[in-house]
C-alpha atoms as a PDB file:
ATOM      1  CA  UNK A   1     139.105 145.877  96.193  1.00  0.00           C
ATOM      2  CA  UNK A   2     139.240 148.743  98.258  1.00  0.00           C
ATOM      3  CA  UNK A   3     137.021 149.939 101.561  1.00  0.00           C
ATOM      4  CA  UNK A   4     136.431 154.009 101.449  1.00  0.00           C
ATOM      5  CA  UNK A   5     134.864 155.667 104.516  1.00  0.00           C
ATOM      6  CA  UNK A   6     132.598 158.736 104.200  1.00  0.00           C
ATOM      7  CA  UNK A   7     130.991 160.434 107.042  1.00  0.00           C
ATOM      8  CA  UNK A   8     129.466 164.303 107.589  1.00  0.00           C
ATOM      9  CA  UNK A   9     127.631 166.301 110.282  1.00  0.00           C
ATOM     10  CA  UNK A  10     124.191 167.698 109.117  1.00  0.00           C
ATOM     11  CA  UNK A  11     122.094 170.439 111.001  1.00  0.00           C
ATOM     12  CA  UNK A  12     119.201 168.604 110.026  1.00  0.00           C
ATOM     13  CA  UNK A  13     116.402 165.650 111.355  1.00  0.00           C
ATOM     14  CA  UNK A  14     116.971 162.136 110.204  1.00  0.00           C
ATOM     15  CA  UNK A  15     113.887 162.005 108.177  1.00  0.00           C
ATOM     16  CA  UNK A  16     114.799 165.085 106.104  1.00  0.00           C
ATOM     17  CA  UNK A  17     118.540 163.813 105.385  1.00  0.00           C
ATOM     18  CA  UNK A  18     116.932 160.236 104.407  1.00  0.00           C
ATOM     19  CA  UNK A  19     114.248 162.134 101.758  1.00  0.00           C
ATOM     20  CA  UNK A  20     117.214 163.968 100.210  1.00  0.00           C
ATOM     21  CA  UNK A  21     119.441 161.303  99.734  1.00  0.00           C
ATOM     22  CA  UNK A  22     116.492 158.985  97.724  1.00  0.00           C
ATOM     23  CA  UNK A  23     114.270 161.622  96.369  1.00  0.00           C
ATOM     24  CA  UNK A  24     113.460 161.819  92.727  1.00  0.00           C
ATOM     25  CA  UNK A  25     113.959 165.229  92.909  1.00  0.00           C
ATOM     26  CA  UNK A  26     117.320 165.665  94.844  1.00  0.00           C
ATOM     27  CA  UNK A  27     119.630 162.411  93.986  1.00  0.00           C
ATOM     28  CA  UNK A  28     120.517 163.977  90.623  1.00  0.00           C
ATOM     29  CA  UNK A  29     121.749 166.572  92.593  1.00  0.00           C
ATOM     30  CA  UNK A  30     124.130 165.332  95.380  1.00  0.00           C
ATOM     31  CA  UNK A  31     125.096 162.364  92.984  1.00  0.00           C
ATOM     32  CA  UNK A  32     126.325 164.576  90.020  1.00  0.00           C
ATOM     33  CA  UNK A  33     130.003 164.576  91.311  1.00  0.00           C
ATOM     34  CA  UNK A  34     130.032 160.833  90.251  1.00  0.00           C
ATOM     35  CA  UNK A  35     128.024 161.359  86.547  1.00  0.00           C
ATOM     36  CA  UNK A  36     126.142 163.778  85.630  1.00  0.00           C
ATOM     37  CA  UNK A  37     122.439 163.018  85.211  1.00  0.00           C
ATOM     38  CA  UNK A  38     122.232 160.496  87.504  1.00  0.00           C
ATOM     39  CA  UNK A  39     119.327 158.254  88.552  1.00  0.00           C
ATOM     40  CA  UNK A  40     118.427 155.716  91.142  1.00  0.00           C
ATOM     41  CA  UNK A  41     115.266 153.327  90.417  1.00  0.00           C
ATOM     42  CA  UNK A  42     114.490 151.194  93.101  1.00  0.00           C
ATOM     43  CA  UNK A  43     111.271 148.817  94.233  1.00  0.00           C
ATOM     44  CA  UNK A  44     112.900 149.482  97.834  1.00  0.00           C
ATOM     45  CA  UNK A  45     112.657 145.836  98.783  1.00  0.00           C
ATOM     46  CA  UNK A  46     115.461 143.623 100.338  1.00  0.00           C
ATOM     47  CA  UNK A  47     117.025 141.234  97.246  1.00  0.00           C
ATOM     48  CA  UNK A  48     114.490 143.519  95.078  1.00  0.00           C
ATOM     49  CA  UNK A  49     116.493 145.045  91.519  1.00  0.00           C
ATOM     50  CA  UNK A  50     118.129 148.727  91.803  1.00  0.00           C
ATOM     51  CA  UNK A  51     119.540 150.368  89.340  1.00  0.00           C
ATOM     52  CA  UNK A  52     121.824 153.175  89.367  1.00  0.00           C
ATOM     53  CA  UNK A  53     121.519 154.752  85.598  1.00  0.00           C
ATOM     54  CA  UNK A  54     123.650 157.157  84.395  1.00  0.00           C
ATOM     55  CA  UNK A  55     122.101 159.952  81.953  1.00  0.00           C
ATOM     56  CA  UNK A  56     122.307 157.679  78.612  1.00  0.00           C
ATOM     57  CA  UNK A  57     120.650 155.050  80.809  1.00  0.00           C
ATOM     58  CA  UNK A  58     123.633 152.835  81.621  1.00  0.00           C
ATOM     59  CA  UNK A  59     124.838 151.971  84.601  1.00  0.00           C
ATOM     60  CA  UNK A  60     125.107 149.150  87.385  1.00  0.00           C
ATOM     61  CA  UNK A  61     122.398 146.158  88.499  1.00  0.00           C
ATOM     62  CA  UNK A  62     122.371 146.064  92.339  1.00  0.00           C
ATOM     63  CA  UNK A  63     120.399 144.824  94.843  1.00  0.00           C
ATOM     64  CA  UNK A  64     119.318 145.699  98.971  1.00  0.00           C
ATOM     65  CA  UNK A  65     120.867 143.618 101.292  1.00  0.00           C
ATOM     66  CA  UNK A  66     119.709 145.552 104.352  1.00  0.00           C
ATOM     67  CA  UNK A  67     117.018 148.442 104.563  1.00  0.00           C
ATOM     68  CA  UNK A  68     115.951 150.535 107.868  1.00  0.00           C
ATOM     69  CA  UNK A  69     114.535 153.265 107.232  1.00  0.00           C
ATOM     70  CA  UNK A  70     115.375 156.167 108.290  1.00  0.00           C
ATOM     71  CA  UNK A  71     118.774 154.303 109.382  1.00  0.00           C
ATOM     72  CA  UNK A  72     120.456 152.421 106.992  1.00  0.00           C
ATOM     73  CA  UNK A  73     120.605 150.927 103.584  1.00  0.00           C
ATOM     74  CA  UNK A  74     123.295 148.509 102.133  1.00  0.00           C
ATOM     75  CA  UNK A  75     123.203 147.765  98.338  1.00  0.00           C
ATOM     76  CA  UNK A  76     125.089 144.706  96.864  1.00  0.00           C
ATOM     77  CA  UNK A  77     126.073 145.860  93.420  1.00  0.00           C
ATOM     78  CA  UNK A  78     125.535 142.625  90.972  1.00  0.00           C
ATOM     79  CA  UNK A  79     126.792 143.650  87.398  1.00  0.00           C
ATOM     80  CA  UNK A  80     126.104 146.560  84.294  1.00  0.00           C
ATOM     81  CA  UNK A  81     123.515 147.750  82.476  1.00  0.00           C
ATOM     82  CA  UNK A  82     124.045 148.240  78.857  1.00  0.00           C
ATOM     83  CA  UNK A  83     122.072 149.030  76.364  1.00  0.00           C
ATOM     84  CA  UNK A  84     119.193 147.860  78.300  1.00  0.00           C
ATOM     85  CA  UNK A  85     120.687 144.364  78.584  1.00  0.00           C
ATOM     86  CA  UNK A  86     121.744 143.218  82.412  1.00  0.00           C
ATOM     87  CA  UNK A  87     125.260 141.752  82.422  1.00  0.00           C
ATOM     88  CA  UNK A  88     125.883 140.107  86.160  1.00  0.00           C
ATOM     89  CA  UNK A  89     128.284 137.416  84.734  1.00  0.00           C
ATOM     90  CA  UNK A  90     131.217 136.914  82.968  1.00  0.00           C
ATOM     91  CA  UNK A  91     134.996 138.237  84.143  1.00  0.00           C
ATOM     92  CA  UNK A  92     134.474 141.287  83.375  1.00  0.00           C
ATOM     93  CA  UNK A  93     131.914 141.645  86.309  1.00  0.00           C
ATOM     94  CA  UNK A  94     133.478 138.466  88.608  1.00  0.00           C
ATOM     95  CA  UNK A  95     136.288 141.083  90.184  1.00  0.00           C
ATOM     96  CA  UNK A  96     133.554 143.138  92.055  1.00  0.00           C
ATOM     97  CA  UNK A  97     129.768 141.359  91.881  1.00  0.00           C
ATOM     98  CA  UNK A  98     129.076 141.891  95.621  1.00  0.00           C
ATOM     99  CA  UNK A  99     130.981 144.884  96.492  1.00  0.00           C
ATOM    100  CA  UNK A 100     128.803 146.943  98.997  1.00  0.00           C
ATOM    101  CA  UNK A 101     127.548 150.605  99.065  1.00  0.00           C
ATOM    102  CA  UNK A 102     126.489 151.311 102.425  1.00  0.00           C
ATOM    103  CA  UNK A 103     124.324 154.631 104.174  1.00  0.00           C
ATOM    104  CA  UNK A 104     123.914 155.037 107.815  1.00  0.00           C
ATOM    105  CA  UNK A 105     122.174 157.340 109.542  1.00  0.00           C
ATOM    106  CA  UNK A 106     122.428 158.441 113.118  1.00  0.00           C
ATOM    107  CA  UNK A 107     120.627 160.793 114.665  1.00  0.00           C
ATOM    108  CA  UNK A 108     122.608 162.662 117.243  1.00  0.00           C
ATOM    109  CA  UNK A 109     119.790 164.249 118.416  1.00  0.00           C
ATOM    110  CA  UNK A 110     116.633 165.651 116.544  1.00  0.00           C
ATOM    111  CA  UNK A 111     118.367 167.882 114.452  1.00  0.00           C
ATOM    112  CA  UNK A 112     121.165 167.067 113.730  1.00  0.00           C
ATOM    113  CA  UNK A 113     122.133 164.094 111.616  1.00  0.00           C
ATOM    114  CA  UNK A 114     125.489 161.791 111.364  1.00  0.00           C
ATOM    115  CA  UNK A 115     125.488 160.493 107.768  1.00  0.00           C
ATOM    116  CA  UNK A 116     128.269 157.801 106.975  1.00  0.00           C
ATOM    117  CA  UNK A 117     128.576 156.134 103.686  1.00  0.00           C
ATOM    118  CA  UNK A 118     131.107 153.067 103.503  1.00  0.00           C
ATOM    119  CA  UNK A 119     132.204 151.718 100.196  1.00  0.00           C
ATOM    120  CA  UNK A 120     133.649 148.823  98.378  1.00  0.00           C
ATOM    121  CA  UNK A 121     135.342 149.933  95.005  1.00  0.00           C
ATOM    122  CA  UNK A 122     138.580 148.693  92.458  1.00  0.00           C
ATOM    123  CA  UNK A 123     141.459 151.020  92.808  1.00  0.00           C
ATOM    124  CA  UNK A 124     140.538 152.548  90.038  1.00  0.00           C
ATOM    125  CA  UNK A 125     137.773 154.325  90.632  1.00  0.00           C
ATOM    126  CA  UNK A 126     139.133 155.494  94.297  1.00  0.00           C
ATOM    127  CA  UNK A 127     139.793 159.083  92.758  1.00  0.00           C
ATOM    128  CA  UNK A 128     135.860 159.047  91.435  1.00  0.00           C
ATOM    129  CA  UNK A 129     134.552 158.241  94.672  1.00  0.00           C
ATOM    130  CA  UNK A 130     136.440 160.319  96.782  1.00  0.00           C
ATOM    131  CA  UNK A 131     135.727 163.381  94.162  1.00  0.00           C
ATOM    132  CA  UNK A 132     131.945 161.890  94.198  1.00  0.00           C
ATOM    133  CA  UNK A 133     131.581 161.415  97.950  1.00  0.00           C
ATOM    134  CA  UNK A 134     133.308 164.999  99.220  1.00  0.00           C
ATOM    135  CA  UNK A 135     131.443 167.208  96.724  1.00  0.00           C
ATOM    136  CA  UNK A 136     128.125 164.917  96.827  1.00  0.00           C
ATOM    137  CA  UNK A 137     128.225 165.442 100.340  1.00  0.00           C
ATOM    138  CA  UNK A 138     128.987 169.071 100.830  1.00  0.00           C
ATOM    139  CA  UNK A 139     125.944 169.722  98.732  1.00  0.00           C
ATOM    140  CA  UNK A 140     123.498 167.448 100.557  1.00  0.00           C
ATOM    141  CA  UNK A 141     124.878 169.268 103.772  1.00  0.00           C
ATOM    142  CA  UNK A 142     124.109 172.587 102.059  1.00  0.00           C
ATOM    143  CA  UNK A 143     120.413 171.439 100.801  1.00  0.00           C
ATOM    144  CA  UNK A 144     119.329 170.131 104.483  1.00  0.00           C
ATOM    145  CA  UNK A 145     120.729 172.709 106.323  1.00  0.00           C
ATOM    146  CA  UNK A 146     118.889 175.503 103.974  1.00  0.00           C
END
């Protein structure tokens, strides 16, 4: 397991950099780098059920560990989704049930937002999320600051 560190300067409020990381409307967007279509469903509770879907629908059980909003959110990833079916046991999930995808926000002042993302992850999906987290990024930068 691997630790990745993500962080970028936005000309924009807290609030407004929160909103378009989680919205409905713009986490498809910034999260396309990673797989196309992508979806977050969340009850937004601490040790509530997230999912993070991919367009057919797969994708990975998780759970909040820590939520301040605007601030910070850490999810504790748990095991797949597959074909509607939640797998959180088994080897094939043991190496990395519990890695951690964390968000903080700071705001530097009121308009202008640090936004860091830290990340556990197996080696061999270090290209992914470094593609993911650079582009995914770039383009939230671009939809706050418009």
């Amino acid at each position: 397991m691997e630790t990745l560190d993500y962080e970028v300067m936005i000309n924009a409020p807290i609030q407004k950099v929160w909103d378009l990381l989680w919205s409905d409307e713009t986490y498809g967007q910034w999260t396309q780098f990673f797989s196309p279509g992508s979806q977050l469903k969340t009850d937004w509770k601490v040790n509530g059920k997230t999912y993070f879907f991919d367009a057919s629908g797969e994708g990975m059980v998780s759970t909040i560990k820590s939520l301040q909003e605007p601030n910070e959110v850490v999810f504790s990833h748990l095991g797949f989704l597959k074909d509607g079916v939640e797998n959180i046991k088994g080897k094939d999930v043991e190496e990395w049930s519990g890695s951690e995808e964390s968000y903080f926000l700071r705001a530097v002042d009121e308009n202008t937002t640090e936004l860091r993302a830290v990340v556990h992850t197996m080696k061999d999906y270090s290209e992914m999320m470094n593609n993911g987290f650079h582009k995914g990024f770039a383009l939230l930068k671009k939809l706050a600051e418009e």
